[in-house]
Every structure is written in C-alpha cells, then in structure tokens.
C-alpha atoms as a PDB file:
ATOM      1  CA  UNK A   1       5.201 -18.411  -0.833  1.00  0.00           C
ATOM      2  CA  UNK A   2       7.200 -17.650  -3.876  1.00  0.00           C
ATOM      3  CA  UNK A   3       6.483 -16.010  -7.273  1.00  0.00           C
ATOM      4  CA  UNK A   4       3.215 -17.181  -9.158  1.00  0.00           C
ATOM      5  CA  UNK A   5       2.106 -19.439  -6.299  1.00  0.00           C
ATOM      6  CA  UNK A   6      -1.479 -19.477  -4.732  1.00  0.00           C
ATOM      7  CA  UNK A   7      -2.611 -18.981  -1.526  1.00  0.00           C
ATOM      8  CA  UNK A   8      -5.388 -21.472  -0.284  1.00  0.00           C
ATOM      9  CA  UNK A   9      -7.687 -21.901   2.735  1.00  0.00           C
ATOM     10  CA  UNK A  10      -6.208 -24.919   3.464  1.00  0.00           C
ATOM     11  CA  UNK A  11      -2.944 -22.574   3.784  1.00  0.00           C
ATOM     12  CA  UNK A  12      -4.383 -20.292   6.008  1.00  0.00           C
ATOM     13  CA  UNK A  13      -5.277 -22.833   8.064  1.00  0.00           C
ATOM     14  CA  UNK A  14      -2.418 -24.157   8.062  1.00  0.00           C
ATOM     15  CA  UNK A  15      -0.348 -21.077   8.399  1.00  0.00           C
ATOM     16  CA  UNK A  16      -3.369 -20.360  11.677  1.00  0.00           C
ATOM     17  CA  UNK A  17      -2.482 -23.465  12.898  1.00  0.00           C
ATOM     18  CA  UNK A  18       0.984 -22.848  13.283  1.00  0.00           C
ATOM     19  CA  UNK A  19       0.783 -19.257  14.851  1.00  0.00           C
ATOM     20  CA  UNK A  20      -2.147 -19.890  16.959  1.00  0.00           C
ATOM     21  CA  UNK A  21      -1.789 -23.602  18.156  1.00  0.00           C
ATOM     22  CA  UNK A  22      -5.341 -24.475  18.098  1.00  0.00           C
ATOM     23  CA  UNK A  23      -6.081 -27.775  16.466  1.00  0.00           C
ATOM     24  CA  UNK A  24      -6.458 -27.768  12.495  1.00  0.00           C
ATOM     25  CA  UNK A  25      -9.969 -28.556  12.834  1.00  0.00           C
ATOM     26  CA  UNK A  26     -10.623 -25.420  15.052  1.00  0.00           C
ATOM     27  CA  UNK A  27      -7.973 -23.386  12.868  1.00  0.00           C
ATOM     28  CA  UNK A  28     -10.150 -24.709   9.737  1.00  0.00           C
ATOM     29  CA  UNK A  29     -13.852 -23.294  11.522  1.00  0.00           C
ATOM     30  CA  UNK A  30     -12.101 -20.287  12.622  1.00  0.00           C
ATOM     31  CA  UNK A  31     -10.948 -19.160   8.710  1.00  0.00           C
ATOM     32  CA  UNK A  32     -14.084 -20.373   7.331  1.00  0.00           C
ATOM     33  CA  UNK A  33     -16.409 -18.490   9.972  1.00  0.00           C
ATOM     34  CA  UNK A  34     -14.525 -15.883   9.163  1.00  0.00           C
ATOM     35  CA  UNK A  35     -14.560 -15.915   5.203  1.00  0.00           C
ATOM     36  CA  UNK A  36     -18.329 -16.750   5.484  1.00  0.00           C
ATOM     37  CA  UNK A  37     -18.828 -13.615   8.199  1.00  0.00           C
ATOM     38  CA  UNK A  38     -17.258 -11.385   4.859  1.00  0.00           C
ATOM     39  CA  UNK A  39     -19.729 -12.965   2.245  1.00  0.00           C
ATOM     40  CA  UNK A  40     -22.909 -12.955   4.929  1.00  0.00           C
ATOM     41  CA  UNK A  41     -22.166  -8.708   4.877  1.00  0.00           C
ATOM     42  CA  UNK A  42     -21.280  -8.247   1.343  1.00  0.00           C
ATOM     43  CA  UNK A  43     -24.855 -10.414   0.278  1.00  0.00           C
ATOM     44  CA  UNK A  44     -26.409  -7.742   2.303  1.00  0.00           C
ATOM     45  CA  UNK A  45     -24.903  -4.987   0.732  1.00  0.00           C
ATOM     46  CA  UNK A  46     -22.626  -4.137   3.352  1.00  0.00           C
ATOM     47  CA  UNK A  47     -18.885  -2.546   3.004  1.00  0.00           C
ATOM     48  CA  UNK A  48     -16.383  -4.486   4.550  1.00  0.00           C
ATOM     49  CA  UNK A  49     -13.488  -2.926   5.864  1.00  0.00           C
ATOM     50  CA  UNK A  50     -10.627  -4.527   7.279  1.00  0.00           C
ATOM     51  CA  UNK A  51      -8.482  -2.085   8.789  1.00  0.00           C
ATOM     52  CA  UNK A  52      -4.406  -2.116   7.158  1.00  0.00           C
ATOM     53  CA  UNK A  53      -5.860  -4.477   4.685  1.00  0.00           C
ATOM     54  CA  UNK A  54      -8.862  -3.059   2.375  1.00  0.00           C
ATOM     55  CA  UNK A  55     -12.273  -3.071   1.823  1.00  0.00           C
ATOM     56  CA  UNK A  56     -14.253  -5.352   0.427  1.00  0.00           C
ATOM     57  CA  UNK A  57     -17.818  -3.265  -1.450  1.00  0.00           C
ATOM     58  CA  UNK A  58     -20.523  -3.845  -3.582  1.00  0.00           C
ATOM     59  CA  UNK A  59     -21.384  -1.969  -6.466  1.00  0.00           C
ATOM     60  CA  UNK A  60     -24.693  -1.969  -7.925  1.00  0.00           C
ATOM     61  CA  UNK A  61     -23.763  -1.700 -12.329  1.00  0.00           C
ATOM     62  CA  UNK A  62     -26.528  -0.045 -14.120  1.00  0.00           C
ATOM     63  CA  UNK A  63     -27.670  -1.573 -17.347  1.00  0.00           C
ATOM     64  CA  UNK A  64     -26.070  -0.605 -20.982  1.00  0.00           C
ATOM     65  CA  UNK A  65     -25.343  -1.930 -24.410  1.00  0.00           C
ATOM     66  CA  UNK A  66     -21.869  -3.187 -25.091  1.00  0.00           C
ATOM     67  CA  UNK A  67     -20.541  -5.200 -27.658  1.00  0.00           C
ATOM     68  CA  UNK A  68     -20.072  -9.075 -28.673  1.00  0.00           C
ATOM     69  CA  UNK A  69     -16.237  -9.162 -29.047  1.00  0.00           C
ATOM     70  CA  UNK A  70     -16.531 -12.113 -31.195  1.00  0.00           C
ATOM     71  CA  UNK A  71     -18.901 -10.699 -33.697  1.00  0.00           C
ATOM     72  CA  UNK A  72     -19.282  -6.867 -32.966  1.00  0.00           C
ATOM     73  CA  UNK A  73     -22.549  -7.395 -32.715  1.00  0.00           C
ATOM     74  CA  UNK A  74     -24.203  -4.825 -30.222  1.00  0.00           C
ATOM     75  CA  UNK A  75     -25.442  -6.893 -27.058  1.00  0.00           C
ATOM     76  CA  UNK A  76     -27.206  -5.699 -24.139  1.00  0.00           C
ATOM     77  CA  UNK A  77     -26.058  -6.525 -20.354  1.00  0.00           C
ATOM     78  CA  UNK A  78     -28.143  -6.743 -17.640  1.00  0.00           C
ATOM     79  CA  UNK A  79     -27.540  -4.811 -14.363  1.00  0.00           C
ATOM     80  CA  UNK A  80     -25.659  -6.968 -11.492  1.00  0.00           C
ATOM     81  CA  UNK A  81     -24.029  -6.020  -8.254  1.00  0.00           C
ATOM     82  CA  UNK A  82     -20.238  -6.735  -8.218  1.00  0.00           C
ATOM     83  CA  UNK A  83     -17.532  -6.807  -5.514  1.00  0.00           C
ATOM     84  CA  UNK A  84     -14.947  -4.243  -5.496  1.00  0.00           C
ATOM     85  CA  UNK A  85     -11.726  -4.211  -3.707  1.00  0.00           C
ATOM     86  CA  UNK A  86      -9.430  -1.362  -2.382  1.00  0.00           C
ATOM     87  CA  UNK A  87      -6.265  -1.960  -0.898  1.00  0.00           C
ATOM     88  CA  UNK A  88      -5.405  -0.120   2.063  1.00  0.00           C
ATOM     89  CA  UNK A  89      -2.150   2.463   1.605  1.00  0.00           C
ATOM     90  CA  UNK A  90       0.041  -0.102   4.200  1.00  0.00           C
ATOM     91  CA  UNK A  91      -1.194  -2.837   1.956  1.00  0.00           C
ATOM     92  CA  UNK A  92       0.035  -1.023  -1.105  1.00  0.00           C
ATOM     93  CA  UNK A  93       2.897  -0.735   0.575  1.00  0.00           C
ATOM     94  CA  UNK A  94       3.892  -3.736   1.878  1.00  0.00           C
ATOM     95  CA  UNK A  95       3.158  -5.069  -1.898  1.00  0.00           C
ATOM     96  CA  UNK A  96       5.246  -2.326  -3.735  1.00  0.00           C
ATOM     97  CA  UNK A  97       8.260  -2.475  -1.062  1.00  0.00           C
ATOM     98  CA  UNK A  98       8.544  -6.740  -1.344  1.00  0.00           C
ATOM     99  CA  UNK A  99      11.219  -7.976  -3.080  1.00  0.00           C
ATOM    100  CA  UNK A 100       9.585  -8.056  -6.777  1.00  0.00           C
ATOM    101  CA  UNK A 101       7.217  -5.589  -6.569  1.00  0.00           C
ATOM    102  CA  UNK A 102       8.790  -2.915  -8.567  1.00  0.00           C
END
C-alpha cells in the first residue's frame, strides 16, 4: 500500500487469503467475526486490547455548552460515549521508523 491509499476489508481478506490459504469466503467470515467480536465488546463497554497493536476504549463524555462555529452562538451537547484509540509503543514504532514517517 502506498502513500494516501486505504485499507479495506475486502483487503484484509484478501491479504488473509493469501497468507492463510483458506478460501476467500472463509478468509471474508474470519475478518468479519473478528471486526464484529471488537464492536460486540466495545457496545458493552469493554476495553479492547490487542497486544503490539492498541486498544480500542470507550469513553463516557459528560455534558457541556460549546459553541456553534458558524454563528457563535452558545449550543449545548449532549453526553455520548465515544471510542478512543491508543497505539501500542511497537505500533508507534513501526509507524515512525517506515519510510515516510518522519
């Protein structure tokens, strides 16, 4: 993958397919199973970590006033839960060290 490209699931499949040699329709289940196994925890509230990768966790954002930045005008927002991701260090890493990361 080069500079300013995206990674998709049909990649990863792909890219699954290759390495593991099961068929593209099992390579597809297996990424999806596993995407879906990340969402099923995070819905519950549930840190994931994935070791030498990062980890995936949901913050619970309390309510406040903020502003429209069209108008200025003060507007309130609601409290949510977001997703949060850390990096590991060998991520961070790997990322920094590749050719164009400086």
């Amino acid at each position: 993958m080069g500079l300013h490209q995206t990674l998709t699931r049909a990649d990863l499949c792909e890219s699954v397919h290759e390495d593991v040699g099961l068929s593209r329709q099992e390579c597809a289940g297996l990424v999806e199973r596993t995407l879906e196994l990340i969402v099923e925890s995070l819905e519950r509230g549930e840190t994931v970590k994935l070791s030498g990768f990062g980890v995936f966790q949901v913050r619970e954002k309390r309510a406040r006033m903020g502003r429209n930045p069209k108008t200025g005008e003060p507007a309130a927002i609601n409290p949510r839960r977001v997703i949060s991701f850390r990096a590991s260090q060998i991520m961070k890493g790997r990322v920094h060290d590749a050719p164009g990361g400086d």
